[in-house]
N, C-alpha and C. Protein backbone atom coordinates (compact mmCIF):
# COMPACT_ATOMS: atom_id res chain seq x y z
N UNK A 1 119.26 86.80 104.10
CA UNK A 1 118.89 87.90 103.24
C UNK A 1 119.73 89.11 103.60
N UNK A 2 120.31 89.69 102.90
CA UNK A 2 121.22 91.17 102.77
C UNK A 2 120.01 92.30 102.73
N UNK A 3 120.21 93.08 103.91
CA UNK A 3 119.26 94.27 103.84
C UNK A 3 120.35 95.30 103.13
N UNK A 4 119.35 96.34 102.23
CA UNK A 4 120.27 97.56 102.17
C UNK A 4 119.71 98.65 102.79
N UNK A 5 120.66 99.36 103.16
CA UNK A 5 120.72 100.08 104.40
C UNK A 5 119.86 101.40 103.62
N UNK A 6 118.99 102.42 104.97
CA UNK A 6 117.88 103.18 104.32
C UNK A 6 118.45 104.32 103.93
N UNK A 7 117.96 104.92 103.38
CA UNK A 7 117.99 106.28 103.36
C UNK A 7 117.23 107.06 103.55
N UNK A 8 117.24 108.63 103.70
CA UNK A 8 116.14 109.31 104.19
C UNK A 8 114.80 109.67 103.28
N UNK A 9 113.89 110.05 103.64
CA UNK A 9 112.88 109.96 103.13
C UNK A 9 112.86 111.59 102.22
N UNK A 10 112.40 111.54 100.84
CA UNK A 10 112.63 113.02 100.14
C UNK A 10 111.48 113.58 99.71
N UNK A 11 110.50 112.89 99.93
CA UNK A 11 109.21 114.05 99.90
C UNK A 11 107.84 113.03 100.68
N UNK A 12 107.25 114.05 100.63
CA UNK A 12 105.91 113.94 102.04
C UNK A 12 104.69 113.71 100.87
N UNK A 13 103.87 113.00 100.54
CA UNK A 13 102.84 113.49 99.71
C UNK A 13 101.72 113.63 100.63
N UNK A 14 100.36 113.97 100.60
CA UNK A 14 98.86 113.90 100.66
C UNK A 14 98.66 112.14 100.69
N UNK A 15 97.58 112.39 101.46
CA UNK A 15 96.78 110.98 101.90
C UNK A 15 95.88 110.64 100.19
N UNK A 16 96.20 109.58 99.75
CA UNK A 16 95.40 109.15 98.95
C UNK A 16 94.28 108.88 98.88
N UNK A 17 93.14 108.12 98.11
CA UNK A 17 91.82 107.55 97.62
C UNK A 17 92.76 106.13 98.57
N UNK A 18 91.14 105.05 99.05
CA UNK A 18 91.58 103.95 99.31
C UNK A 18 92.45 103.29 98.53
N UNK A 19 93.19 101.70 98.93
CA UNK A 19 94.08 101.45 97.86
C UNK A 19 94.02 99.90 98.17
N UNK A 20 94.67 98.92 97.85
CA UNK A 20 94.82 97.59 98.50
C UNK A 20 96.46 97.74 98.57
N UNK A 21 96.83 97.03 99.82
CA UNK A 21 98.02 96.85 100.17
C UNK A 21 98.56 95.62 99.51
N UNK A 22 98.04 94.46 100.01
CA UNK A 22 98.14 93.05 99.66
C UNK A 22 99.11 92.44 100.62
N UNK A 23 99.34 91.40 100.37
CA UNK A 23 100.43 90.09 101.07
C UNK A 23 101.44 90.47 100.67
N UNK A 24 102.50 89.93 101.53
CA UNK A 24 104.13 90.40 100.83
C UNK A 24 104.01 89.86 99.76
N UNK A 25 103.32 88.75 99.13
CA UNK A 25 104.02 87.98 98.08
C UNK A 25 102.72 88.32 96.70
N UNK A 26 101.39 89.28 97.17
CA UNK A 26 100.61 89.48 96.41
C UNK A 26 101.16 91.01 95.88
N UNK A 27 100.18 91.33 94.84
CA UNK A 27 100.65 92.94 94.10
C UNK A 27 99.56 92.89 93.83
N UNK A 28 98.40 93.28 94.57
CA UNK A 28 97.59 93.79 93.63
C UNK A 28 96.11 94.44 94.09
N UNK A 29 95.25 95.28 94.08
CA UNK A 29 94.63 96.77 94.45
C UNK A 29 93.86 95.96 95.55
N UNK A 30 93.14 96.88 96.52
CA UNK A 30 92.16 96.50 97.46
C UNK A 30 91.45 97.84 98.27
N UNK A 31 89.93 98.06 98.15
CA UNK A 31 89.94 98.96 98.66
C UNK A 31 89.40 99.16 99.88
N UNK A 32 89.87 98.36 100.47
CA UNK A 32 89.79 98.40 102.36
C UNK A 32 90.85 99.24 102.78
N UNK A 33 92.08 99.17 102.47
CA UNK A 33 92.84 99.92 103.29
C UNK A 33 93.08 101.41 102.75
N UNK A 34 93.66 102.30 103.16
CA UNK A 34 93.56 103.57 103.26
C UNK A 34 94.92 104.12 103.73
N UNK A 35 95.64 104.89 102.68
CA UNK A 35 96.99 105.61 102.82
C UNK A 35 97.27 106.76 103.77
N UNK A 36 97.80 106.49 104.67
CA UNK A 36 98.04 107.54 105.12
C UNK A 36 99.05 108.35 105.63
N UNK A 37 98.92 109.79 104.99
CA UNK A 37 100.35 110.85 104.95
C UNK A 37 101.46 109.69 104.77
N UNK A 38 101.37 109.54 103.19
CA UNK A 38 101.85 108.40 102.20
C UNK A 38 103.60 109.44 102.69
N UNK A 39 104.51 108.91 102.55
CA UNK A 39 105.88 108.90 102.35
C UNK A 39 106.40 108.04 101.41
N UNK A 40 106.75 108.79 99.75
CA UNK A 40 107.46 107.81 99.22
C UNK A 40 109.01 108.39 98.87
N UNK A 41 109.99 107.55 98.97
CA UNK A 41 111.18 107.41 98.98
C UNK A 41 111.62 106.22 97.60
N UNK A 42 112.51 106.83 96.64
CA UNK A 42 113.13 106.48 95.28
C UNK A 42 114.18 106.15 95.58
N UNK A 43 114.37 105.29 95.36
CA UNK A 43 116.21 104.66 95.16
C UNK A 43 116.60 104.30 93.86
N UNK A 44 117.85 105.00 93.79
CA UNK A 44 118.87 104.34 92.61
C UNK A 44 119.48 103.46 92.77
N UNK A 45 119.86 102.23 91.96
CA UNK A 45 120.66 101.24 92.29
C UNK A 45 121.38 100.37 93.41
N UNK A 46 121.83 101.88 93.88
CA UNK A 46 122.88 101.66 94.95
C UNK A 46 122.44 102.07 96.35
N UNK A 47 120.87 102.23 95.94
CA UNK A 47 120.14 102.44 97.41
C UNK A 47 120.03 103.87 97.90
N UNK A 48 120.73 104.71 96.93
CA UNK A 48 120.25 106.13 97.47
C UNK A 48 119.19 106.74 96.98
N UNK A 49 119.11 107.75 97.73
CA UNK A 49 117.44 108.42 97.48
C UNK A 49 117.28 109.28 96.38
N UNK A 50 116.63 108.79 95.65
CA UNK A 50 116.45 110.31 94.11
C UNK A 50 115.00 111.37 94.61
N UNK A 51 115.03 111.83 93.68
CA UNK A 51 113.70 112.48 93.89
C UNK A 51 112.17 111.57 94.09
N UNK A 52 111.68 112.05 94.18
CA UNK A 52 109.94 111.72 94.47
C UNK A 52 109.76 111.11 92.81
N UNK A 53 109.25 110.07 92.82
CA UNK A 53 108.47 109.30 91.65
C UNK A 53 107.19 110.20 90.97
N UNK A 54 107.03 110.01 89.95
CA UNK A 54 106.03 110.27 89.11
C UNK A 54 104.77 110.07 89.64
N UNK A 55 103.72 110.72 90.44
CA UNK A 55 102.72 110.78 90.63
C UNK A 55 101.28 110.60 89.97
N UNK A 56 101.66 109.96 88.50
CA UNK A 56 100.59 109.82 87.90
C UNK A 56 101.20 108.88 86.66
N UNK A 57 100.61 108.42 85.72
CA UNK A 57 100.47 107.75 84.39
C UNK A 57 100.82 106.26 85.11
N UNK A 58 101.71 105.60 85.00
CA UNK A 58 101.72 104.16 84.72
C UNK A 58 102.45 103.98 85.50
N UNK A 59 102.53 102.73 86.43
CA UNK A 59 103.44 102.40 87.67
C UNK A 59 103.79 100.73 87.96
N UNK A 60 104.32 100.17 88.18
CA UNK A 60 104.54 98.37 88.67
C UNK A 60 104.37 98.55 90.22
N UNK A 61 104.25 97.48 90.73
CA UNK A 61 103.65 97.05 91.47
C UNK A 61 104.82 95.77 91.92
N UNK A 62 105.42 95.41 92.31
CA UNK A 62 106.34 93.80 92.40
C UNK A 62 106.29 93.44 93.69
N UNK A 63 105.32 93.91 94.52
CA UNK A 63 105.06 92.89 96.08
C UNK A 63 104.80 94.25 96.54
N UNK A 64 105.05 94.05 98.03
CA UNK A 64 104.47 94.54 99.75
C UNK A 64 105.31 93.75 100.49
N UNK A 65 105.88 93.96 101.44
CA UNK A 65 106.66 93.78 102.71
C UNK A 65 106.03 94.73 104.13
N UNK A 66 106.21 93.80 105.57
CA UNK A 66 105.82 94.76 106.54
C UNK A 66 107.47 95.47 106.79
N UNK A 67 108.61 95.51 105.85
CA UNK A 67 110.08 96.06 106.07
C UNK A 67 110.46 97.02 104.92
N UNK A 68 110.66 97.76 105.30
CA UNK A 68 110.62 99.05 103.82
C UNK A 68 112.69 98.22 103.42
N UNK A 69 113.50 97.94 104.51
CA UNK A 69 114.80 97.55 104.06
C UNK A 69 114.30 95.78 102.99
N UNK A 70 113.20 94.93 102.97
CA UNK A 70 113.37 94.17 102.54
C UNK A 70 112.21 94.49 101.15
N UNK A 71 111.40 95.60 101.47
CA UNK A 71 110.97 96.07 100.08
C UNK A 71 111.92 96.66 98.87
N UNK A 72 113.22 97.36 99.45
CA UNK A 72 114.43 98.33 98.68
C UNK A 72 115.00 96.95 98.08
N UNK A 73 114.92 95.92 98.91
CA UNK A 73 115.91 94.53 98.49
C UNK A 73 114.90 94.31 97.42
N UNK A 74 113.90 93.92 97.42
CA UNK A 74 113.37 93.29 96.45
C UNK A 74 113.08 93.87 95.03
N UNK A 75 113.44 95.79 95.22
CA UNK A 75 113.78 96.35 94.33
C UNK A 75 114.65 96.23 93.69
N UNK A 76 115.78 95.97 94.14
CA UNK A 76 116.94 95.82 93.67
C UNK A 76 117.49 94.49 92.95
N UNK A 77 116.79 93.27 93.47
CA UNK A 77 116.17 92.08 93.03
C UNK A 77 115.81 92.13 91.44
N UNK A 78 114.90 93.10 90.96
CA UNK A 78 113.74 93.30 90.59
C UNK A 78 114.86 93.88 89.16
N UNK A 79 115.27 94.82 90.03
CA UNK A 79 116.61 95.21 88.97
C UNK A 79 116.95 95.22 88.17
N UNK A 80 118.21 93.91 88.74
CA UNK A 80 118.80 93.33 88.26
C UNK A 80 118.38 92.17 87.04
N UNK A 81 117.15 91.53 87.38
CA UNK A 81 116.78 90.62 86.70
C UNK A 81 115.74 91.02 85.48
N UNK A 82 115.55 91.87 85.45
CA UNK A 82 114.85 93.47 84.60
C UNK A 82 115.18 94.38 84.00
N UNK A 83 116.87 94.05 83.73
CA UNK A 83 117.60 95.39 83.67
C UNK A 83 116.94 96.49 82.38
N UNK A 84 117.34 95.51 81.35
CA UNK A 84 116.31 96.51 80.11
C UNK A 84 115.24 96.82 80.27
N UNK A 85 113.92 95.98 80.74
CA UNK A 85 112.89 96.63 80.80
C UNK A 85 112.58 97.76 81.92
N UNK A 86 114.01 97.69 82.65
CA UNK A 86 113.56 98.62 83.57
C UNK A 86 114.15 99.65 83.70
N UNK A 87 115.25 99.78 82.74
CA UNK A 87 115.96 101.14 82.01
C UNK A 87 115.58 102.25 82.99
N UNK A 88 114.64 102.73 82.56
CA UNK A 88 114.34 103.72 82.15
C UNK A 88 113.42 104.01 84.30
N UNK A 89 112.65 102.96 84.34
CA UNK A 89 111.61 103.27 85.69
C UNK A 89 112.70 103.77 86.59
N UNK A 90 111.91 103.88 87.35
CA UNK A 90 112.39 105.19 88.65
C UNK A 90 112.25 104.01 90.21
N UNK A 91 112.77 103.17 90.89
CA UNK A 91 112.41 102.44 91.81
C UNK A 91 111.94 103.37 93.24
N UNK A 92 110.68 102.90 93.89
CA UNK A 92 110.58 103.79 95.23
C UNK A 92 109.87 102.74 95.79
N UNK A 93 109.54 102.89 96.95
CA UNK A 93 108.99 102.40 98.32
C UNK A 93 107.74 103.02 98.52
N UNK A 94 106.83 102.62 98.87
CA UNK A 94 105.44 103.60 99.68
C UNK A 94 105.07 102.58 100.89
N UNK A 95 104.16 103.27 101.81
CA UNK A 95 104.14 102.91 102.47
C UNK A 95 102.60 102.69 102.71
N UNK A 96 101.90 101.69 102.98
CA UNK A 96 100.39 102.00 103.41
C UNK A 96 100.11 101.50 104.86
N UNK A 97 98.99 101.91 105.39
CA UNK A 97 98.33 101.49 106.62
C UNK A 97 97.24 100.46 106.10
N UNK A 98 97.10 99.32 106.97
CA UNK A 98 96.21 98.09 107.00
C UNK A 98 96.07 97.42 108.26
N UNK A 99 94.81 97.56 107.94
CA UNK A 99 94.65 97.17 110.03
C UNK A 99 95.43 97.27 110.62
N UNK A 100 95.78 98.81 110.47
CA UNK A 100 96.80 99.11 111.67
C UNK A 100 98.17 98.35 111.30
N UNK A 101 99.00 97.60 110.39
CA UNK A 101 100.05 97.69 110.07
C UNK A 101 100.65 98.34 109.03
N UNK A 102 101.85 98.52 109.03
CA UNK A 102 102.38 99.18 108.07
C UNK A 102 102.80 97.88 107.42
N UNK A 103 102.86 98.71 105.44
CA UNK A 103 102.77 97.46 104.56
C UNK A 103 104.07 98.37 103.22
N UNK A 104 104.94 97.99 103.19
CA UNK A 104 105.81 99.03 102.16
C UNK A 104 105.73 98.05 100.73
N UNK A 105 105.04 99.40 99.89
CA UNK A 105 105.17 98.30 98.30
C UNK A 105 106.17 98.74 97.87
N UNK A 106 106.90 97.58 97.07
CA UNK A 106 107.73 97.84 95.88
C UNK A 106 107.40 98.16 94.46
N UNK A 107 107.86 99.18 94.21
CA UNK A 107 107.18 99.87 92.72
C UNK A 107 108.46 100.50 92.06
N UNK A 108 107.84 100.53 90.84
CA UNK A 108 108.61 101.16 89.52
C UNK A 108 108.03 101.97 89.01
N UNK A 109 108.20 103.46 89.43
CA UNK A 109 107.27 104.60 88.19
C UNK A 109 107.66 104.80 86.64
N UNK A 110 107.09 105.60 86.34
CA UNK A 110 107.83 106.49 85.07
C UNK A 110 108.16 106.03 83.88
N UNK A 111 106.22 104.85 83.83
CA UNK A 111 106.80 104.47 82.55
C UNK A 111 105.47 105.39 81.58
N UNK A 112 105.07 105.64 80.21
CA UNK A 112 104.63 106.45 79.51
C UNK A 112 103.69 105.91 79.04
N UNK A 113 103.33 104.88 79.30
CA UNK A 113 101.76 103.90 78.80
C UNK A 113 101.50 102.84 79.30
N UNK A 114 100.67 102.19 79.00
CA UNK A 114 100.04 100.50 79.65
C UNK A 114 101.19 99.56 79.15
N UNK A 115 101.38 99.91 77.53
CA UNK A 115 102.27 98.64 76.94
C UNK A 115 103.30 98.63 77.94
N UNK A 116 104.15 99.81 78.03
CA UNK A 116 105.59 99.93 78.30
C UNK A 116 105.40 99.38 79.70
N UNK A 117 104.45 99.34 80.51
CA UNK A 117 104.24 99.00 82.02
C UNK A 117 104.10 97.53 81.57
N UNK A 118 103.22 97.09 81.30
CA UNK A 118 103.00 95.57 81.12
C UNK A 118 104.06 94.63 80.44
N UNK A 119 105.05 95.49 79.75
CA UNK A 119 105.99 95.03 79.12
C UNK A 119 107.09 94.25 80.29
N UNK A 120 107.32 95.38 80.79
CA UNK A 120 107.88 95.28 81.96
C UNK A 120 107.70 93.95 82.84
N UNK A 121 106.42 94.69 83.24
CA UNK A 121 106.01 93.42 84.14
C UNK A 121 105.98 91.89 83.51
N UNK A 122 105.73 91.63 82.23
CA UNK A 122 106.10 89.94 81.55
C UNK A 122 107.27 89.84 81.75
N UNK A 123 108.58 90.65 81.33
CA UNK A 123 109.54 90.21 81.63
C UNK A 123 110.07 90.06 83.33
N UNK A 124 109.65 90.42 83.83
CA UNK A 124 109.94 90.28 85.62
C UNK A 124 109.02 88.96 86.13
N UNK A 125 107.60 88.88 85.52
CA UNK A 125 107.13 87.59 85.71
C UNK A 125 108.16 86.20 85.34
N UNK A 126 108.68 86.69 84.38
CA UNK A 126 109.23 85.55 83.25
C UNK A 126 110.50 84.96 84.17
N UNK A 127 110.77 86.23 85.11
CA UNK A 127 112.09 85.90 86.08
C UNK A 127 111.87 85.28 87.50
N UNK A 128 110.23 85.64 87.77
CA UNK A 128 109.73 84.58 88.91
C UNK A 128 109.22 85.84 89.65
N UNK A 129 108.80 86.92 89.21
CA UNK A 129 108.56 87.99 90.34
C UNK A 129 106.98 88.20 89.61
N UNK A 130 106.14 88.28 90.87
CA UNK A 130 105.23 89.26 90.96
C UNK A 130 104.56 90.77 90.31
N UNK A 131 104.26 90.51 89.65
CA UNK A 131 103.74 92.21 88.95
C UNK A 131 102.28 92.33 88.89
N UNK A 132 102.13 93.55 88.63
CA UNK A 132 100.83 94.18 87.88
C UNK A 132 101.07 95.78 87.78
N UNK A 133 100.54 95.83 86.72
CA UNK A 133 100.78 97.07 86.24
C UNK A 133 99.58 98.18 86.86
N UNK A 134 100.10 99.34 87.48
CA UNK A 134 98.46 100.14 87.66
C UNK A 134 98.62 101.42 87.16
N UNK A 135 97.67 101.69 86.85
CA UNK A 135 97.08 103.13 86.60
C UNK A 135 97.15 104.50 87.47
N UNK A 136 98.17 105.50 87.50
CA UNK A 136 97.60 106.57 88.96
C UNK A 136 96.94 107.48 87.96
């Protein structure tokens, strides 16, 4: 597996409401675990850092890794094999706490409704990846 190399982290948010982390290979809510002094970090394409993601409306979900370099990979994965439906999303990393490990999801913000999120996510299923669409 090709890691891509990190970049620095571009904004700090607030501790969230509980959340589910899941399995590397699951996506999807749980409310045992609990975020804390969340750090999320956006990458463009080529692995550099954009601004802070959209903090609210509609978001993907495409796994969890305990490696934030093999969560950016699987973004980029995610990509490529997504390209149209994913135009437009914003790729970032977060990070949660779960029994005491760290768990980095792979996500796509910045889309403008349920359809346009779920849209998304059929076509990334359709490619063999993991989704669910959530709500912030």
């Amino acid at each position: 597996m090709r890691w891509v190399q990190g970049a620095q982290p571009v904004a700090t948010a607030p501790a969230t409401p509980p959340v589910r982390a899941g399995r590397a290979d699951e996506a999807s809510p749980d409310t045992t675990a609990t975020v804390q002094a969340v750090r999320t970090v956006a990458y463009n394409s080529d692995g550099l850092a954009l601004a802070s993601p959209q903090r609210s409306g509609w978001i993907i979900q495409i796994g969890a890794t305990d490696n934030e370099g093999a969560a950016r990979q699987l973004l980029s994965s995610a990509r490529a094999a997504g390209s149209q439906a994913l135009a437009s999303a914003r790729p970032f990393t977060e990070p949660v706490n779960r029994n005491g490990a760290t768990l980095y999801r792979a996500r796509f913000g910045g889309f403008t409704d349920q359809r346009q999120a779920q849209a998304a996510c059929s076509t990334l299923k359709a490619a063999s990846f993991s989704c669910v669409a959530v709500k912030l």
